[in-house]
N, C-alpha and C. Protein backbone atom coordinates (compact mmCIF):
# COMPACT_ATOMS: atom_id res chain seq x y z
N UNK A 1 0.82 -1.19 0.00
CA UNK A 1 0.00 0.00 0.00
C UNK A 1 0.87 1.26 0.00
N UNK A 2 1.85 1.22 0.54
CA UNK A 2 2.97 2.43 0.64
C UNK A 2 3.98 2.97 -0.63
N UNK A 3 4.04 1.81 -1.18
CA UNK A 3 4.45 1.44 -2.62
C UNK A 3 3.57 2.57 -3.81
N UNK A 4 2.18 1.56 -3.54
CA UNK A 4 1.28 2.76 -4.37
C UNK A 4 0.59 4.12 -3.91
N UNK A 5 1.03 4.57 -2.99
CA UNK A 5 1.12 5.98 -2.31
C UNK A 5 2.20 6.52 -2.83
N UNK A 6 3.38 5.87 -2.69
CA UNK A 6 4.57 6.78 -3.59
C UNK A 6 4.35 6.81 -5.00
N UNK A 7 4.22 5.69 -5.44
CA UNK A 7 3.88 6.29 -6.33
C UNK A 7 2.99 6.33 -7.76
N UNK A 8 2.03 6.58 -6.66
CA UNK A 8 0.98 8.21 -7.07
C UNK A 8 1.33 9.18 -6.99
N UNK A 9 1.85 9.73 -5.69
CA UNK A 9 3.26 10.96 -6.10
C UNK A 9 4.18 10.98 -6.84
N UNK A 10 4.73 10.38 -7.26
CA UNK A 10 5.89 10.21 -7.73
C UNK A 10 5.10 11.01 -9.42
N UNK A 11 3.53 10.12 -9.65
CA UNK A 11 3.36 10.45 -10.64
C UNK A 11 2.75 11.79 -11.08
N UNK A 12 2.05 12.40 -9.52
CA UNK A 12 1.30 13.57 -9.95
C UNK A 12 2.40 14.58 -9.72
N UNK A 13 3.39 14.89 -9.32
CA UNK A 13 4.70 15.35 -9.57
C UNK A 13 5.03 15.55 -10.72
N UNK A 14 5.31 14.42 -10.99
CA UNK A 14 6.29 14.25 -13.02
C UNK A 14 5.21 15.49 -13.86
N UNK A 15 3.65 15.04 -13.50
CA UNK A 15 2.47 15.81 -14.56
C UNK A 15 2.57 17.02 -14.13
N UNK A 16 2.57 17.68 -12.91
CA UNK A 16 2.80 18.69 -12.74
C UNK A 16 3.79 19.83 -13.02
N UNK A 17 4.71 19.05 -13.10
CA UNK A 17 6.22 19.55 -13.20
C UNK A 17 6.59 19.52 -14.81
N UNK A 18 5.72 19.06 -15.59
CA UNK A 18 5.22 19.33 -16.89
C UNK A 18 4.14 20.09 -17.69
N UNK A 19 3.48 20.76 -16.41
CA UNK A 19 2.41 21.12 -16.91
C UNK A 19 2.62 22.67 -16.98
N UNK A 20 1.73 23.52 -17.69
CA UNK A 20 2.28 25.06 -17.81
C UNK A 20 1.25 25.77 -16.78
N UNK A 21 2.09 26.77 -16.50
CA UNK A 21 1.62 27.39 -15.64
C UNK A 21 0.42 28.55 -15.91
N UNK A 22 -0.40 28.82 -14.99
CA UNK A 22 -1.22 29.81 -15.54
C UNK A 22 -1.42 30.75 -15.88
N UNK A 23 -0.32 31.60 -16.00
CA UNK A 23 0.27 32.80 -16.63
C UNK A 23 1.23 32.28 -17.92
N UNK A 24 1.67 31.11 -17.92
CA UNK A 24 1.97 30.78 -19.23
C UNK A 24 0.99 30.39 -20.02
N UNK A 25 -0.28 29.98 -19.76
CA UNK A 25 -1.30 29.43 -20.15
C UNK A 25 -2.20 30.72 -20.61
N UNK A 26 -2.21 31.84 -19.69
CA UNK A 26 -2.76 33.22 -20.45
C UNK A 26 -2.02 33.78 -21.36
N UNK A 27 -0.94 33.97 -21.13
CA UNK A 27 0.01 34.80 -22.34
C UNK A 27 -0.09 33.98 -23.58
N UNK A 28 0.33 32.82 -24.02
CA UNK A 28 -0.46 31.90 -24.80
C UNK A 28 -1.55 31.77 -25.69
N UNK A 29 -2.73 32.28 -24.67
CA UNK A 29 -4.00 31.92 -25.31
C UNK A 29 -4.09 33.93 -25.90
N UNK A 30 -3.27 34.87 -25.42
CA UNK A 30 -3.16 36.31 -25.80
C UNK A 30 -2.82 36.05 -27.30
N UNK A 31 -1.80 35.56 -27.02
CA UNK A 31 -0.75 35.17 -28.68
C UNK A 31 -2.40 34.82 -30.15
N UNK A 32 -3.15 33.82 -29.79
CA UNK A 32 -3.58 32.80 -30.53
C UNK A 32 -4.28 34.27 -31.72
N UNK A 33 -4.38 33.92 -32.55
CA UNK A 33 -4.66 34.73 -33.54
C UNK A 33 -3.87 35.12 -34.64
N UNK A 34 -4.39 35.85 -35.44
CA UNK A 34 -3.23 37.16 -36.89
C UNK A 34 -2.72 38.04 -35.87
N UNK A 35 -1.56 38.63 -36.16
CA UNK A 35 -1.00 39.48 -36.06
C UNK A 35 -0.48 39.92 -37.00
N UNK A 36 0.40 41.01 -36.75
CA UNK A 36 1.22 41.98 -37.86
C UNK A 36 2.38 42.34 -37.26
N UNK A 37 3.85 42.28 -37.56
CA UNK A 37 4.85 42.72 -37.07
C UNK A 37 5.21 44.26 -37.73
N UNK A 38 4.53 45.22 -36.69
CA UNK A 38 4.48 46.39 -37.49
C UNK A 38 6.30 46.82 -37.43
N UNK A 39 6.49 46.82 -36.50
CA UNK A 39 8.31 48.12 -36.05
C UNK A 39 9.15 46.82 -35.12
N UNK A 40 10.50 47.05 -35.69
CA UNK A 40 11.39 45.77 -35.22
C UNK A 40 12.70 47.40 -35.04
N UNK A 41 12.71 47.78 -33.67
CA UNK A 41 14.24 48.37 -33.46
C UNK A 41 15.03 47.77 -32.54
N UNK A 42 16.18 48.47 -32.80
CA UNK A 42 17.33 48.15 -31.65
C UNK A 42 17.42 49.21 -30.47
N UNK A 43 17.94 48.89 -29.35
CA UNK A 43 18.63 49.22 -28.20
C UNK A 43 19.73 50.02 -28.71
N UNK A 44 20.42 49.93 -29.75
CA UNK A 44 21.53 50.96 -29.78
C UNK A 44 21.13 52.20 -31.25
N UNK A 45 19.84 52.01 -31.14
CA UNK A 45 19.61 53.18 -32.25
C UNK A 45 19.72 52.75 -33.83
N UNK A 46 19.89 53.91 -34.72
CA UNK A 46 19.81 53.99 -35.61
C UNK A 46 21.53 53.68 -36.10
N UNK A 47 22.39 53.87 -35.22
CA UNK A 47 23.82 53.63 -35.48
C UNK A 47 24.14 52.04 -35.55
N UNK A 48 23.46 51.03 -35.66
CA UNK A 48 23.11 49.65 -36.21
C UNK A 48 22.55 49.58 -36.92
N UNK A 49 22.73 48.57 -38.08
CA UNK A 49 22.22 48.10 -38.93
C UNK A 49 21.59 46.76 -38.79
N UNK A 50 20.81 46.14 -38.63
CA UNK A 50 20.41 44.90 -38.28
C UNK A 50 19.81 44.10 -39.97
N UNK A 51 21.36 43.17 -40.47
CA UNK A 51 20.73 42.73 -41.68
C UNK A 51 19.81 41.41 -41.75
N UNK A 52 19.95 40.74 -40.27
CA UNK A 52 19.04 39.35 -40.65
C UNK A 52 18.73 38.93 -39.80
N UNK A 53 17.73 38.71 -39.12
CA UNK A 53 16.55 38.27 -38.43
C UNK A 53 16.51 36.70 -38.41
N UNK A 54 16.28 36.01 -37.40
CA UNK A 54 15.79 34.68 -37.21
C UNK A 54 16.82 33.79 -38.36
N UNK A 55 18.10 33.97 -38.84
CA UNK A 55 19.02 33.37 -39.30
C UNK A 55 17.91 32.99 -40.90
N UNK A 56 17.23 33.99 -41.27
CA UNK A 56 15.72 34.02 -42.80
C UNK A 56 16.21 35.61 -43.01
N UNK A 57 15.88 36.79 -43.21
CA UNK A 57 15.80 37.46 -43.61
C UNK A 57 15.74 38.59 -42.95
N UNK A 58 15.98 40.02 -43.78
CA UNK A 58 16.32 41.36 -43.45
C UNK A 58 14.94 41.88 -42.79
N UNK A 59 15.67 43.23 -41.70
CA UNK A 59 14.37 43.70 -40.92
C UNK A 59 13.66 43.98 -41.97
N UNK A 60 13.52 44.62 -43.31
CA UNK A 60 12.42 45.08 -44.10
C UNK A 60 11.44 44.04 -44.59
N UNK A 61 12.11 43.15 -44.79
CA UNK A 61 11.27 41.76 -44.76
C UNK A 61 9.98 41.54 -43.80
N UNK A 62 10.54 41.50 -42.75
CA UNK A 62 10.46 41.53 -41.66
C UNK A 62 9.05 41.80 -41.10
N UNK A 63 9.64 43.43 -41.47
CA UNK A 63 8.45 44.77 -40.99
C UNK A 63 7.20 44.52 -41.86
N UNK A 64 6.00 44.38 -40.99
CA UNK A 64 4.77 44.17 -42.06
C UNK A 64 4.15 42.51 -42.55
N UNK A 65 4.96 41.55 -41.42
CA UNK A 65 5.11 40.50 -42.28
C UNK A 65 3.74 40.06 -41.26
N UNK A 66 3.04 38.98 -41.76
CA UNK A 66 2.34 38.32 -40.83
C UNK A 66 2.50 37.37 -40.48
N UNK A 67 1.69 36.84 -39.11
CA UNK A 67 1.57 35.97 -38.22
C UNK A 67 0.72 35.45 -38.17
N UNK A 68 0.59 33.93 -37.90
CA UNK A 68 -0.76 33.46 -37.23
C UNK A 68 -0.24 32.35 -36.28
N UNK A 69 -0.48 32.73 -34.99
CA UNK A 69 -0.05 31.64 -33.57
C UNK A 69 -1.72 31.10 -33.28
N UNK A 70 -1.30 29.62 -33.49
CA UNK A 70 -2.62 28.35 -32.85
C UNK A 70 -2.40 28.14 -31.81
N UNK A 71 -3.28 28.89 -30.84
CA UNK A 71 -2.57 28.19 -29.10
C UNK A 71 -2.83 26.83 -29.04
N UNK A 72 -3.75 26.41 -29.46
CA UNK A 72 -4.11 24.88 -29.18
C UNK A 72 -2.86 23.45 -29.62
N UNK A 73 -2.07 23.97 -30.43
CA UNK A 73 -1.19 22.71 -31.02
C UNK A 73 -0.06 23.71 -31.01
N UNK A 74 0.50 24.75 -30.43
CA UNK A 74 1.49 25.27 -30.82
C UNK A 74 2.44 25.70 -32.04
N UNK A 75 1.04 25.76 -33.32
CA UNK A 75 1.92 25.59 -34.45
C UNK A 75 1.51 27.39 -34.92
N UNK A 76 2.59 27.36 -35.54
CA UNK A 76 2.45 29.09 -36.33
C UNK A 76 3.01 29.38 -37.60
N UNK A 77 2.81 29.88 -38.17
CA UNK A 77 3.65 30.79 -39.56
C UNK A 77 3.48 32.11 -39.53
N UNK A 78 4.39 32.96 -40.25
CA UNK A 78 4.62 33.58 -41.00
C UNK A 78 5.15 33.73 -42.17
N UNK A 79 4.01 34.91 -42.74
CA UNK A 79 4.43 35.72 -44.90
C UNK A 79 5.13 36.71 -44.60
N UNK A 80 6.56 37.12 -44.81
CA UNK A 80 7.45 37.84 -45.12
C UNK A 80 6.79 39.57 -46.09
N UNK A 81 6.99 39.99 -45.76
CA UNK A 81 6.26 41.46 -46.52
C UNK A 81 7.58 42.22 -47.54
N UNK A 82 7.45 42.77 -48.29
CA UNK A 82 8.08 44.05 -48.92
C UNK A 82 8.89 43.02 -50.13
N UNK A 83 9.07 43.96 -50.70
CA UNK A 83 9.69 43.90 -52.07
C UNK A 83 11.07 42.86 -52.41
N UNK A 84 11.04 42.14 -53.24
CA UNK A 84 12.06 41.49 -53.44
C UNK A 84 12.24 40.14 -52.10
N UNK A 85 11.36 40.21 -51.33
CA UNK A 85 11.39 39.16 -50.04
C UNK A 85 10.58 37.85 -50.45
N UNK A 86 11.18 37.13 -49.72
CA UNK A 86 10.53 35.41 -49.87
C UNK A 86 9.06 35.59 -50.01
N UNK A 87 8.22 34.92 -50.59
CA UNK A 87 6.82 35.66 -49.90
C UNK A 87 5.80 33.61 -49.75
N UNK A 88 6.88 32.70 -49.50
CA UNK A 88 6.32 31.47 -49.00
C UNK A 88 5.94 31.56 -47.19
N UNK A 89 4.92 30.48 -47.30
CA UNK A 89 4.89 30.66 -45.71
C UNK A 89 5.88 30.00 -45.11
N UNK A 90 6.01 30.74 -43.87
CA UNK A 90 7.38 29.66 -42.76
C UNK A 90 6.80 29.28 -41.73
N UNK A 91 6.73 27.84 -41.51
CA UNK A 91 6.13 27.38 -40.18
C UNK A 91 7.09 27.32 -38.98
N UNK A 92 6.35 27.30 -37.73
CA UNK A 92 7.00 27.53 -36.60
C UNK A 92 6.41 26.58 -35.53
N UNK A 93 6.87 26.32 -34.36
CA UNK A 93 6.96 25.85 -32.76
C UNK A 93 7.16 26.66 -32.45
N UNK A 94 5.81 26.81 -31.46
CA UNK A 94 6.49 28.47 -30.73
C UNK A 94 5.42 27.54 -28.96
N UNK A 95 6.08 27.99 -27.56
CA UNK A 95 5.27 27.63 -26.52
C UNK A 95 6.22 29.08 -25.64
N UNK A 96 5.11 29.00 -24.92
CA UNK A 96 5.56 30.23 -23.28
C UNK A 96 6.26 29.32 -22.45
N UNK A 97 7.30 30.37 -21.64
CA UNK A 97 7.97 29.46 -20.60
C UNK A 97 7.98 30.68 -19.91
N UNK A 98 8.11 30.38 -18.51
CA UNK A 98 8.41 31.53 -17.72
C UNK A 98 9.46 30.73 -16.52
N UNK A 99 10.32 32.12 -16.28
CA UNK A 99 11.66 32.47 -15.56
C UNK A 99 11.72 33.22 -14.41
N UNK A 100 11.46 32.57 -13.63
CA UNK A 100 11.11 33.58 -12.53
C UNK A 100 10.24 34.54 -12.73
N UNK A 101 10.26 35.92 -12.52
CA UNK A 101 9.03 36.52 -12.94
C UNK A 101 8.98 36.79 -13.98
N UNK A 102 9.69 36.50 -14.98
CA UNK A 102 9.72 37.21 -16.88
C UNK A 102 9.33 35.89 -17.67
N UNK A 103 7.96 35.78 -18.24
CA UNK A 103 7.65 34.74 -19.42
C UNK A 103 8.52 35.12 -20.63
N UNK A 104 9.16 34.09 -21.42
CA UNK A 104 9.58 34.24 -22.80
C UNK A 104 8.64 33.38 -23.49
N UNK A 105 8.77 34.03 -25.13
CA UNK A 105 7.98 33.47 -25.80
C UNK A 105 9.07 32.62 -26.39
N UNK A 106 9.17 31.24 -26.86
CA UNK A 106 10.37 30.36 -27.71
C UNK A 106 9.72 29.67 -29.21
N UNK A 107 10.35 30.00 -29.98
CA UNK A 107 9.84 29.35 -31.14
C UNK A 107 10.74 29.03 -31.64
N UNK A 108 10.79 28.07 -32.23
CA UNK A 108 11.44 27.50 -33.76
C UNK A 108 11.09 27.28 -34.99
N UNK A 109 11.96 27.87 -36.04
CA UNK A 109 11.60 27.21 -37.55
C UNK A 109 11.51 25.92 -38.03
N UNK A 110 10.56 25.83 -38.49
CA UNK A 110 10.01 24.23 -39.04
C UNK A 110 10.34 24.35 -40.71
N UNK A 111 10.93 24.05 -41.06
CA UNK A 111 11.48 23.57 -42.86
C UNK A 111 10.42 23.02 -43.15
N UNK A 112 10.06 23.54 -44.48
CA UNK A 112 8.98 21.95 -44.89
C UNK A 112 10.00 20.73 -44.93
N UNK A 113 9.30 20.11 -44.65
CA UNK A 113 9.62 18.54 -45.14
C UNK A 113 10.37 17.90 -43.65
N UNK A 114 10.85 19.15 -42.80
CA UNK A 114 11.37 18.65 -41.41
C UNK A 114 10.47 18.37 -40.38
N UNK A 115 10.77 17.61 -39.38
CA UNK A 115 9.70 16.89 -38.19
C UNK A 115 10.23 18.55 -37.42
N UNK A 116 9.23 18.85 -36.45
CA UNK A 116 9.73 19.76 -34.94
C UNK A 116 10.57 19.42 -34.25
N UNK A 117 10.34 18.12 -33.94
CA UNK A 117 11.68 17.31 -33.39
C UNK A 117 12.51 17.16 -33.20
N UNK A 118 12.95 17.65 -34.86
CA UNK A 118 14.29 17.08 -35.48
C UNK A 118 15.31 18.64 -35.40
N UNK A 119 14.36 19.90 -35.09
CA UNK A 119 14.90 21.05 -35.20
C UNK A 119 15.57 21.26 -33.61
N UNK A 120 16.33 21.33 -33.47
CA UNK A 120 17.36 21.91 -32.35
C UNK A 120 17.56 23.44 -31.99
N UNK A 121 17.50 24.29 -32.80
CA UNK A 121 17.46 25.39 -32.31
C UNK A 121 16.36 25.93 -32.57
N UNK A 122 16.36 27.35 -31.65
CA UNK A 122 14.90 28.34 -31.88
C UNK A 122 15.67 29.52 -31.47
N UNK A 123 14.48 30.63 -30.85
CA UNK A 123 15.16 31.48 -30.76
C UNK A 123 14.20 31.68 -28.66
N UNK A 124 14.86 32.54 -28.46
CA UNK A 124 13.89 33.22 -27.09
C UNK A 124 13.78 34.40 -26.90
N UNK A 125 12.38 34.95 -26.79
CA UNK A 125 12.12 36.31 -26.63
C UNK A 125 11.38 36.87 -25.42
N UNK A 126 11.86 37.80 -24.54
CA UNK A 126 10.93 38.02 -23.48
C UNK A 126 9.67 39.00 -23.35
N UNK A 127 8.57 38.68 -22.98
CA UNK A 127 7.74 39.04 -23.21
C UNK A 127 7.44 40.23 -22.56
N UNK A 128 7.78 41.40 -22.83
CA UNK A 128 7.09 42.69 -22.03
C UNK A 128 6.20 43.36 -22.19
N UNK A 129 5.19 42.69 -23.19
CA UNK A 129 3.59 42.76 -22.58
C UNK A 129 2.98 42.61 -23.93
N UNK A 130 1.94 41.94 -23.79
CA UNK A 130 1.14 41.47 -25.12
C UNK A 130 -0.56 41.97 -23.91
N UNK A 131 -1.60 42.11 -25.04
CA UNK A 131 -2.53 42.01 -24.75
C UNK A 131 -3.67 41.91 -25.73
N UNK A 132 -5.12 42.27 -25.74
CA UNK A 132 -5.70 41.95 -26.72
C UNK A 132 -5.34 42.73 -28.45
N UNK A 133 -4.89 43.34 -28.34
CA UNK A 133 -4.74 44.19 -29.25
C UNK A 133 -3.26 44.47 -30.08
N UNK A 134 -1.88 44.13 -29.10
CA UNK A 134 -0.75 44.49 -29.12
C UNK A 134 0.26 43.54 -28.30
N UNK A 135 1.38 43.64 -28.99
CA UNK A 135 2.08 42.66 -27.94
C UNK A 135 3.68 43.72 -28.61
N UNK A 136 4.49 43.26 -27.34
CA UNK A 136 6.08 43.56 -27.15
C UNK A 136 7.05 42.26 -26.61
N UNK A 137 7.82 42.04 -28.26
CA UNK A 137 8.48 41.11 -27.47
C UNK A 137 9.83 41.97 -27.45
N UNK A 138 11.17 41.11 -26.91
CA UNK A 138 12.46 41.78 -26.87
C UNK A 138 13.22 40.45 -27.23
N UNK A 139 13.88 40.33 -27.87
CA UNK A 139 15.32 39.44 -27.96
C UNK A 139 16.69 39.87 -27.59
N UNK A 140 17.88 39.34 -26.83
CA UNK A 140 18.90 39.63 -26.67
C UNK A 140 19.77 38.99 -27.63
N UNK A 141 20.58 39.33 -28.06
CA UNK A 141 21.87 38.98 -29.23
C UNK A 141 22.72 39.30 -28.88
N UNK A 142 24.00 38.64 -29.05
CA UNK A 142 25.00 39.12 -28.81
C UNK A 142 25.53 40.47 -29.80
N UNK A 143 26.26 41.14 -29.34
CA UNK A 143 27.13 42.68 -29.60
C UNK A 143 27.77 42.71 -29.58
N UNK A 144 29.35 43.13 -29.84
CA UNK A 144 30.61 43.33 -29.76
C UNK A 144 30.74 43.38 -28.01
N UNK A 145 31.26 42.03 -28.04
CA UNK A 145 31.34 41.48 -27.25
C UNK A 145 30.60 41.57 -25.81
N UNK A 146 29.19 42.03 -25.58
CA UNK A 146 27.72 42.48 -25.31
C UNK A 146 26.78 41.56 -25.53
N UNK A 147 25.56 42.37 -24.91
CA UNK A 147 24.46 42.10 -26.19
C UNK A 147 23.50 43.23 -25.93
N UNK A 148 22.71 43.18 -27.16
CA UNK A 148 22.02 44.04 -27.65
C UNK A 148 20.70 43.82 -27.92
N UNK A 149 19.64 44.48 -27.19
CA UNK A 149 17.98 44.08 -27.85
C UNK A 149 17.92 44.41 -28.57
N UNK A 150 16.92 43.64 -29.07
CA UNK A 150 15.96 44.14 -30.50
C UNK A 150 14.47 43.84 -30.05
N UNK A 151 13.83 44.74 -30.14
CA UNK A 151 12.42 44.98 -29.82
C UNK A 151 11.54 44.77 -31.00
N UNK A 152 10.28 43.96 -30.47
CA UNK A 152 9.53 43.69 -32.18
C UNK A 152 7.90 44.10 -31.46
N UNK A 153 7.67 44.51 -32.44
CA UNK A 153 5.92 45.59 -31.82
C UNK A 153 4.80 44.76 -32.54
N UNK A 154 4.20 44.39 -32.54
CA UNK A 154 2.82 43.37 -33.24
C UNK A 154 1.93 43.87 -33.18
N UNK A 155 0.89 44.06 -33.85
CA UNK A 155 -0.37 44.75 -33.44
C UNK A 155 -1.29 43.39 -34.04
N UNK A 156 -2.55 43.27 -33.18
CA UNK A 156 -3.53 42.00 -33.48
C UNK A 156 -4.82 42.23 -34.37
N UNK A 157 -4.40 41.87 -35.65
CA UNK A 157 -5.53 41.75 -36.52
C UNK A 157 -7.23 41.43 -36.35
């Protein structure tokens, strides 16, 4: 009997300790919808040039491009905007995690033809405030020998 007392703990532990939290679970369900990536700047001004984004393409690309995050399965894309830019969709893995008191948003690029799985990197962005209408994320990058934000502004379709 002591056996299956542990573990039952043992197991509602593991689920818990997997499960998202409820402020990751709101910021999340904020995300689910179109968006628009209206303004992508930097922390050090206009005296940077920022040529490429998400290891895909230039901020002008970038700027204007859309979004659509599924809270329910975690899957997303974005269409690239402006002239001379890719204009296929790019799928994504994107879920909330939170860090002590700061949620990041994490996504990764999905290739066609690649599993989620199989992708190893993403990127992480912290979330300084989304709501029905608007969201702010921030990314850190490294800088001469630093790092440097880059701020991306969304407005919700």
């Amino acid at each position: 009997m002591k056996k299956i007392g542990i573990l039952t703990l043992f197991i509602a532990l593991m689920f818990s300790s997997c499960s998202t939290t409820k402020v990751e679970r709101e910021t999340q369900m904020s995300f689910r919808g179109d968006w628009t990536l209206d303004q992508i700047v930097s922390d050090q001004g206009e005296s940077v040039v920022i040529t490429n984004l998400f290891h895909h393409s230039s901020v002008e690309c970038f700027e204007g491009s859309s979004w659509n995050f599924v809270a329910n399965n975690n899957k997303g894309s974005y269409i690239l905007d402006g002239a001379g830019c890719p204009t296929n969709e790019n799928e994504f893995k994107w879920f909330m995690e939170e860090d002590g008191a700061d949620t990041y948003f994490m996504f990764k690029r999905v290739d066609e033809g690649v599993k989620a799985k199989d992708v190893v990197s993403g990127y992480k962005m912290k979330v300084i405030s989304v709501d029905d209408s608007q969201a702010h994320l921030m990314h850190e990058v490294p800088f001469e020998g630093g790092k440097m934000s880059i701020h991306y502004y969304f407005s919700k379709q």
